[in-house]
C-alpha atoms as a PDB file:
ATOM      1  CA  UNK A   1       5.469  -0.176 -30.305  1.00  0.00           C
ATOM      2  CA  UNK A   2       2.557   0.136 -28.214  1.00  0.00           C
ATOM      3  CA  UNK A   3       2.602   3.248 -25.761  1.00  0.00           C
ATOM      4  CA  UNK A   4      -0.516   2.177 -23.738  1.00  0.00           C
ATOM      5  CA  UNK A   5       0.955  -0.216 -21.387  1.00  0.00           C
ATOM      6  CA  UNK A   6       0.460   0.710 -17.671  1.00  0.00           C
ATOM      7  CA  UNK A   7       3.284   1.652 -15.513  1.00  0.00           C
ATOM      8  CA  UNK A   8       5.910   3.270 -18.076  1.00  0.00           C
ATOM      9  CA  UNK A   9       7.813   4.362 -15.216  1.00  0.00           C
ATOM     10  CA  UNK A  10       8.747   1.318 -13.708  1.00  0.00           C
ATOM     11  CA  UNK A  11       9.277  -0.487 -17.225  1.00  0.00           C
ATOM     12  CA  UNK A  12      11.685   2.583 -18.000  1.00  0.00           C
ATOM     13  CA  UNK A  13      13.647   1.913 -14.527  1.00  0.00           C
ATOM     14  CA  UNK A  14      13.873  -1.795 -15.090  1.00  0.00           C
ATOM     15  CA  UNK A  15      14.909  -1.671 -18.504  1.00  0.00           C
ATOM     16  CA  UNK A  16      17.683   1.279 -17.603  1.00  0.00           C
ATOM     17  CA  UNK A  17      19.213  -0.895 -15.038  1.00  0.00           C
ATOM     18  CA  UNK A  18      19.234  -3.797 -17.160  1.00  0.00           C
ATOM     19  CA  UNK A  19      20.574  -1.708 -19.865  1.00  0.00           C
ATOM     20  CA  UNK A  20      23.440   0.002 -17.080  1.00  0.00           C
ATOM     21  CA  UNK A  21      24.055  -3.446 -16.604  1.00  0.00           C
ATOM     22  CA  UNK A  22      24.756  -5.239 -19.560  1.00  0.00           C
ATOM     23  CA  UNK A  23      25.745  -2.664 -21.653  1.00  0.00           C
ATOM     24  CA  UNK A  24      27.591   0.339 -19.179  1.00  0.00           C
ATOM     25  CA  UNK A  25      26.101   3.130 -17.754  1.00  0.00           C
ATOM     26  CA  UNK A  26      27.972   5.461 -19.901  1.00  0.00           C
ATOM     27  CA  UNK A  27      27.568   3.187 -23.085  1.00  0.00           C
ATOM     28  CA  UNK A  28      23.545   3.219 -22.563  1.00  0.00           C
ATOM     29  CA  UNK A  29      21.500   5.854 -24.619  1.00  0.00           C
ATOM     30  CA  UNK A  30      17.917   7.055 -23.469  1.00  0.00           C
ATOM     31  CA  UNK A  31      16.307   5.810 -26.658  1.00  0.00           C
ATOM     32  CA  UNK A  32      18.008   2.101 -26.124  1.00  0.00           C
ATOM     33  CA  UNK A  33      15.900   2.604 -22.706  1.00  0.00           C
ATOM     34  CA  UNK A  34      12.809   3.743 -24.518  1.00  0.00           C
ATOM     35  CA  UNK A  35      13.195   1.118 -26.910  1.00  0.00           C
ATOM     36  CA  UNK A  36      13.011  -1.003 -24.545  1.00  0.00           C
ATOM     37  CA  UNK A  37      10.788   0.055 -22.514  1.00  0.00           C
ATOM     38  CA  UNK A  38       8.068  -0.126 -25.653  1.00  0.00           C
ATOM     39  CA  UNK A  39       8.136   4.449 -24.996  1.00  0.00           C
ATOM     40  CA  UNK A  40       8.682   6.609 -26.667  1.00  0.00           C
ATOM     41  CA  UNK A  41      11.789   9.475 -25.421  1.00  0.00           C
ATOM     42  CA  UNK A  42       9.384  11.860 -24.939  1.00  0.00           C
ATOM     43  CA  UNK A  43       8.180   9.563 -22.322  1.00  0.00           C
ATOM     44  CA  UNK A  44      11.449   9.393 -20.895  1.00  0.00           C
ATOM     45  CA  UNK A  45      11.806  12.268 -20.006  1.00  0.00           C
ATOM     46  CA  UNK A  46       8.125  13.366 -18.783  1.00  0.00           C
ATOM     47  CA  UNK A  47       9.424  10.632 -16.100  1.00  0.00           C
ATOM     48  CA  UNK A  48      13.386  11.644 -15.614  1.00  0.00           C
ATOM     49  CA  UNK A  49      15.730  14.552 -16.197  1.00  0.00           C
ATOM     50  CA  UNK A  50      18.310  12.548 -17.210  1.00  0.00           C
ATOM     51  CA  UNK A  51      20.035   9.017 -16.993  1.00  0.00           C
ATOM     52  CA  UNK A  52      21.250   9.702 -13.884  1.00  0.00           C
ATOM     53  CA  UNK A  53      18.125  10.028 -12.003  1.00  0.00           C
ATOM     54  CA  UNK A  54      16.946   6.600 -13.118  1.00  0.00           C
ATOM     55  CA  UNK A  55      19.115   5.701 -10.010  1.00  0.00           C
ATOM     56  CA  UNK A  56      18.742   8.942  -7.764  1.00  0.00           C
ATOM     57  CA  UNK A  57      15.548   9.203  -8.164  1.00  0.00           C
ATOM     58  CA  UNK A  58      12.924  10.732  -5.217  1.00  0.00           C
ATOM     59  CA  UNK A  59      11.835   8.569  -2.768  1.00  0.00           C
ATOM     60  CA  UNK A  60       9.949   8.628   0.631  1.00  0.00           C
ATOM     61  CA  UNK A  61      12.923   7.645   3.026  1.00  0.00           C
ATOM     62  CA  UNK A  62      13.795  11.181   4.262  1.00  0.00           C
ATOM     63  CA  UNK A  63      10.435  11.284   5.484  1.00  0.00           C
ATOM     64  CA  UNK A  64      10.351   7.844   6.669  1.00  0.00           C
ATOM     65  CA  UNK A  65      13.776   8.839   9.030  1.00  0.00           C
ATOM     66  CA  UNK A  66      12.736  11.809   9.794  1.00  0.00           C
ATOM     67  CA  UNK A  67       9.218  10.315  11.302  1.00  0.00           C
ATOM     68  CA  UNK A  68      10.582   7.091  13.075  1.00  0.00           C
ATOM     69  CA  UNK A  69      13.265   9.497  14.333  1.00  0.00           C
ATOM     70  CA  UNK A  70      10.735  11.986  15.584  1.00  0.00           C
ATOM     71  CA  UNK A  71       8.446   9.244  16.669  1.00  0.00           C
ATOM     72  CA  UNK A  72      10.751   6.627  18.661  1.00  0.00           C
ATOM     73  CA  UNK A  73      10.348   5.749  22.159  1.00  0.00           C
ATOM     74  CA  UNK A  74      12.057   9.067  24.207  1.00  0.00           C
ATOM     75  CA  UNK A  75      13.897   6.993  26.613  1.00  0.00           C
ATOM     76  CA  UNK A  76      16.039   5.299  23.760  1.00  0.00           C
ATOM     77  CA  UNK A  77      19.595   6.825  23.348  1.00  0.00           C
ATOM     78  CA  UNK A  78      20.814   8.091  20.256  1.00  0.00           C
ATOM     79  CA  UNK A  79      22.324   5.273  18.256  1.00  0.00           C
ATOM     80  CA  UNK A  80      19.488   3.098  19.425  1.00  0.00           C
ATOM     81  CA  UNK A  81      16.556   5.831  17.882  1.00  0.00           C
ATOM     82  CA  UNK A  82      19.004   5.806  14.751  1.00  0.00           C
ATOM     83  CA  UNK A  83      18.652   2.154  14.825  1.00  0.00           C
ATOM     84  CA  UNK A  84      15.303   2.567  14.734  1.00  0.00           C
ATOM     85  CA  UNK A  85      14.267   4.500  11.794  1.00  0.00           C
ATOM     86  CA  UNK A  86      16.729   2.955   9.690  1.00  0.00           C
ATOM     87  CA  UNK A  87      14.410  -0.251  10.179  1.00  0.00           C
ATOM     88  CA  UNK A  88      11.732   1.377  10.066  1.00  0.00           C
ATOM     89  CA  UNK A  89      12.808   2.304   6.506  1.00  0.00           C
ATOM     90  CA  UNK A  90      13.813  -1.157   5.577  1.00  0.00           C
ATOM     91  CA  UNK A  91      10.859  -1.837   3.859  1.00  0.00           C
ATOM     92  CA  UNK A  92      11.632   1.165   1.281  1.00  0.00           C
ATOM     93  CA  UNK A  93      14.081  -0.747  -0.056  1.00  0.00           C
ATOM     94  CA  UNK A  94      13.223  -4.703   0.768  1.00  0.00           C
ATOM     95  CA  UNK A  95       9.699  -3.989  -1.949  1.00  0.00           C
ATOM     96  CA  UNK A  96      12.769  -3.514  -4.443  1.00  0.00           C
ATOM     97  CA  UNK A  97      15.645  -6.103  -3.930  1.00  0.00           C
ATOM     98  CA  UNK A  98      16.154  -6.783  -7.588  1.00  0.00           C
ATOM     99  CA  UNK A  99      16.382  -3.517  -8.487  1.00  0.00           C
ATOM    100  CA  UNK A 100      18.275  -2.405  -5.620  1.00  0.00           C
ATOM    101  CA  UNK A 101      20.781  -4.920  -6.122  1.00  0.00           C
ATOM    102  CA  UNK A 102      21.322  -3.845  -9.499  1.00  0.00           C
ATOM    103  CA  UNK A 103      21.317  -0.258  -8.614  1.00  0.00           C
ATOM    104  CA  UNK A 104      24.245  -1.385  -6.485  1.00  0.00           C
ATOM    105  CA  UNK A 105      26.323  -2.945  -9.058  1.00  0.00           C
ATOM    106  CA  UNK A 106      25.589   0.450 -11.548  1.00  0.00           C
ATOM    107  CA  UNK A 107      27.058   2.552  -8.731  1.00  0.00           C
ATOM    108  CA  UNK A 108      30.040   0.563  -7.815  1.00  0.00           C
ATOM    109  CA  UNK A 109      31.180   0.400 -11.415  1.00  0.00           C
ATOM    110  CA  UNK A 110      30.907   3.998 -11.649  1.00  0.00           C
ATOM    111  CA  UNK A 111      33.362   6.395  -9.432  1.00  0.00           C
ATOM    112  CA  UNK A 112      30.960   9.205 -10.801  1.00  0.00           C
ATOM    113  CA  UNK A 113      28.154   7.722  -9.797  1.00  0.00           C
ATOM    114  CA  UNK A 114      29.487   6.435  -6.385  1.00  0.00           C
ATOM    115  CA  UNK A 115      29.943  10.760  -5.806  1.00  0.00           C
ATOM    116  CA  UNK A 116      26.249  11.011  -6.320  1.00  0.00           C
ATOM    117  CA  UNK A 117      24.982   8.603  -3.804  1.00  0.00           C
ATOM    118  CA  UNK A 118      27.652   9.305  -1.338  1.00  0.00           C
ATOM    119  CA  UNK A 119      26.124  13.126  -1.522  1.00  0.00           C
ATOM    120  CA  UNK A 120      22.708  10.864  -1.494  1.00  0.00           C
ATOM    121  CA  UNK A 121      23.894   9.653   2.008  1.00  0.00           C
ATOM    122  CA  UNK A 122      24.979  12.777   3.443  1.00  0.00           C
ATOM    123  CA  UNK A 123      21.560  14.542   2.666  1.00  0.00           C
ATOM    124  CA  UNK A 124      20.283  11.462   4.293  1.00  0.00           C
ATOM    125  CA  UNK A 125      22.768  12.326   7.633  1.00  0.00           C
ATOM    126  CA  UNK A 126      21.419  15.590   8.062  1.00  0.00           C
ATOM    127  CA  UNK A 127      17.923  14.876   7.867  1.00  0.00           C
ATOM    128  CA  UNK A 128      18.600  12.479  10.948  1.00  0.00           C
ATOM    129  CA  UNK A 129      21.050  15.350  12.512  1.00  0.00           C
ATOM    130  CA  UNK A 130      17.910  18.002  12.128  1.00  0.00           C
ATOM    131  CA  UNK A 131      15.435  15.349  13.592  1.00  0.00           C
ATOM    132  CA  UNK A 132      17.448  14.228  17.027  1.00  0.00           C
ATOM    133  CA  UNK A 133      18.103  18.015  17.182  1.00  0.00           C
ATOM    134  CA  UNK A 134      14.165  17.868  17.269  1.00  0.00           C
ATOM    135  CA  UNK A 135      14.519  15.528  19.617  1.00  0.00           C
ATOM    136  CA  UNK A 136      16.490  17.874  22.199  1.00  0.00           C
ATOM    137  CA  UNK A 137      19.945  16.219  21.696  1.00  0.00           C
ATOM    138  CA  UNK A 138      22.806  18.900  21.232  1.00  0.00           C
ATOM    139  CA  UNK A 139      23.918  19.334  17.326  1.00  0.00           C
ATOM    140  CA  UNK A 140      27.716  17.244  18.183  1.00  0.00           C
ATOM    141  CA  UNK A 141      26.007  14.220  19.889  1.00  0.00           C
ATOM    142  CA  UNK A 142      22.891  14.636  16.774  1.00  0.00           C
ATOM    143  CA  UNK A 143      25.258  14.965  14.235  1.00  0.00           C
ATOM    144  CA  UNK A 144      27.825  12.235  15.256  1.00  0.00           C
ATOM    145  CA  UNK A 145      24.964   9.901  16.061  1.00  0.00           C
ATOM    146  CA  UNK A 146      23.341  10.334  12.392  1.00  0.00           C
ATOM    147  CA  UNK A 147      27.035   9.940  10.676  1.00  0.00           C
ATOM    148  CA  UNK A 148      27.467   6.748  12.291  1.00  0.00           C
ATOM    149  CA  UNK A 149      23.885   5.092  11.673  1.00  0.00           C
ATOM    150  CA  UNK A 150      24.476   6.087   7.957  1.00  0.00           C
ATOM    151  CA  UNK A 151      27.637   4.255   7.524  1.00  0.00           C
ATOM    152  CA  UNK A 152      26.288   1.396   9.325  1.00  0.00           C
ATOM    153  CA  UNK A 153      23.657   1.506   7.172  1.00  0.00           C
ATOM    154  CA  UNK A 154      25.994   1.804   4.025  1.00  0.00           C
ATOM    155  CA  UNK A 155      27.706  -1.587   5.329  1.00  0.00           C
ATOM    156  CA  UNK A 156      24.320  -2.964   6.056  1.00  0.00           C
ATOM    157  CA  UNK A 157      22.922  -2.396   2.759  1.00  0.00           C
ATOM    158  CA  UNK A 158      26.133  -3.636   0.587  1.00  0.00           C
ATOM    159  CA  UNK A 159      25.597  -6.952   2.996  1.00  0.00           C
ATOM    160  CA  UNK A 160      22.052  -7.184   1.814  1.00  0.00           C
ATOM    161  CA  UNK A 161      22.229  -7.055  -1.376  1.00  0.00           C
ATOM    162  CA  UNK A 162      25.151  -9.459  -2.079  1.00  0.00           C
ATOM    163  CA  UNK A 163      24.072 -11.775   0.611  1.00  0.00           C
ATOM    164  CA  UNK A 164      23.206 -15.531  -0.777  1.00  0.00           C
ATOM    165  CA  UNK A 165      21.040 -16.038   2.210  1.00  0.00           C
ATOM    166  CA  UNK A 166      19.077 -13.365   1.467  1.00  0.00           C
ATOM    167  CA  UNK A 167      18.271 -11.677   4.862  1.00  0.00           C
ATOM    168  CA  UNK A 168      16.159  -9.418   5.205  1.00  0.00           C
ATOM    169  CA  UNK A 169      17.769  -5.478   5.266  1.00  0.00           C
ATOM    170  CA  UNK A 170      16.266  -4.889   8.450  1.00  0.00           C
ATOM    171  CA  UNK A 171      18.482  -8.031   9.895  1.00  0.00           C
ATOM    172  CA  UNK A 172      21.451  -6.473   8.372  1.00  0.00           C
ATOM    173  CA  UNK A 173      21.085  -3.144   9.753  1.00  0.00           C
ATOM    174  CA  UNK A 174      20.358  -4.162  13.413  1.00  0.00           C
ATOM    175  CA  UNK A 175      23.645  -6.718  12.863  1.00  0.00           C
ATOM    176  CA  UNK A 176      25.215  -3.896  11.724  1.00  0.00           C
ATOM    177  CA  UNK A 177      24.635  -1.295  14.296  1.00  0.00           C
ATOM    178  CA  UNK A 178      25.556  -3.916  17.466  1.00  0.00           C
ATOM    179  CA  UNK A 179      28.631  -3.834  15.662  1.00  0.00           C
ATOM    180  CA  UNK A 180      29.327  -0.229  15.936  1.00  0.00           C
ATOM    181  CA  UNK A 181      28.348  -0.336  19.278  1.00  0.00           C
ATOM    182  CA  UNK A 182      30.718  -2.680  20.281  1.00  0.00           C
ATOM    183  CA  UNK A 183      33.556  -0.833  18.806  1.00  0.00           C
ATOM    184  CA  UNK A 184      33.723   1.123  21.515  1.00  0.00           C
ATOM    185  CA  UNK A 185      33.110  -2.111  24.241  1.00  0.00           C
ATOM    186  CA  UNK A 186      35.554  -3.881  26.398  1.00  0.00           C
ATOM    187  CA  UNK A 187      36.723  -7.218  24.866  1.00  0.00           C
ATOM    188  CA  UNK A 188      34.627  -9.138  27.418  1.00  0.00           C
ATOM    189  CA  UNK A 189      31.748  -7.462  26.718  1.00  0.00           C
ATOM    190  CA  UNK A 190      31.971  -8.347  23.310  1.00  0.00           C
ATOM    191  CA  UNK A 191      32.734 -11.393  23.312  1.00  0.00           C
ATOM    192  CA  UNK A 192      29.713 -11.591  25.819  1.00  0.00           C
ATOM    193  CA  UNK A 193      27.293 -10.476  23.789  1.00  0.00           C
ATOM    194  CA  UNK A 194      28.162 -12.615  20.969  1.00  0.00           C
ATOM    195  CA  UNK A 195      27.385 -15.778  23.059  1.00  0.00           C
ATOM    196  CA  UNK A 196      23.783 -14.576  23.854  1.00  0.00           C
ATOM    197  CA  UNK A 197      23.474 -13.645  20.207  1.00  0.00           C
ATOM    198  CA  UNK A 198      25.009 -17.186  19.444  1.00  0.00           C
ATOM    199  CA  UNK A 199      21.997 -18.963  21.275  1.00  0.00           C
ATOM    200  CA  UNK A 200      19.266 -17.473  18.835  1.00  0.00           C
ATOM    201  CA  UNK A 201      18.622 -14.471  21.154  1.00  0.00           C
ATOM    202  CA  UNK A 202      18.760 -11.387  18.127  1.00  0.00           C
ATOM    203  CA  UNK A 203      19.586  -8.245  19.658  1.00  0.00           C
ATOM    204  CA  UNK A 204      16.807  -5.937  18.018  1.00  0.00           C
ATOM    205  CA  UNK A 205      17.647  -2.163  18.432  1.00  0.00           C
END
């Protein structure tokens, strides 16, 4: 087994979620991941706590939310900055599609797991809340604002990574979020706005 190879880290994600995959999450073992991974467990775990954090592990996309939130145009209105720094931190994820995709399928077989990343997504809400507060927007209209561009973005991202077309996420979210506004929009208005988008003219948030 050779314990030289560059980039253990991303060998041992890769060859977890293949593992979660084919095997179960619960049925995998960390030295079936080591294995093969070609590290040893020691490894492992100079890397990860735990199995779990294979697929909660730290990333930059607080930051990334919090600065496109912080950073976004001051006229824009709340769901519109939202809009904004969740496609700002498209990219986060669109570097990773096969391994977000099956992340995805990991979590959705899991109920346990599916607890994790909705906690995941609610950490996510109130670093948004905190950064319109920032922003001078009263905590209701922050907080409300943030809930609502993370559940767009939950839709958005189960879109992405099961659609056959393969869109980018950034598409999907700004689809995603004319939809919530509209949920709130007169019929006509609707149904208005979908014949502009109709003609090839993309509503970009």
């Amino acid at each position: 087994m050779s314990r030289w190879k560059p980039d253990a880290r991303g060998r041992l994600e890769k060859a977890a979620l293949e593992l979660y995959n084919h095997k179960g999450f619960d049925a995998t073992t960390v030295a079936e991941i080591a294995t093969r991974a070609e590290v040893t467990e020691r490894t492992f775990y100079r890397h990860f706590a735990d199995k779990r954090e294979v697929l909660f592990r730290a990333n930059p996309l607080a930051d990334i939310l919090a600065g496109a939130t912080t950073t976004a145009p001051a006229p824009l209105p709340p769901l519109e900055v939202i809009a904004h720094a969740l496609t700002e931190a498209a990219p986060v994820f669109e570097e990773r599609r096969d391994l977000a995709r099956q992340r995805q399928a990991v979590i959705a077989a899991n109920p346990e797991l599916q607890e994790r990343e909705l906690a995941k997504l609610a950490a996510l809400a109130a670093t948004l809340t905190q950064a319109l507060r920032e922003r001078g927007l009263e905590n209701t209209t922050a907080a409300l604002a943030a809930e609502i561009g993370i559940a767009a973005f939950k839709v958005a991202f189960e879109r992405w990574v099961n659609d056959p077309d393969q869109h980018t996420l950034a598409q999907h979210i700004r689809e995603t979020m004319d939809t919530a506004r509209h949920l709130t929009a007169p019929p006509e208005q609707v149904a208005s706005t979908d014949d502009v988008s109709s003609t090839g003219q993309e509503n970009v948030a």
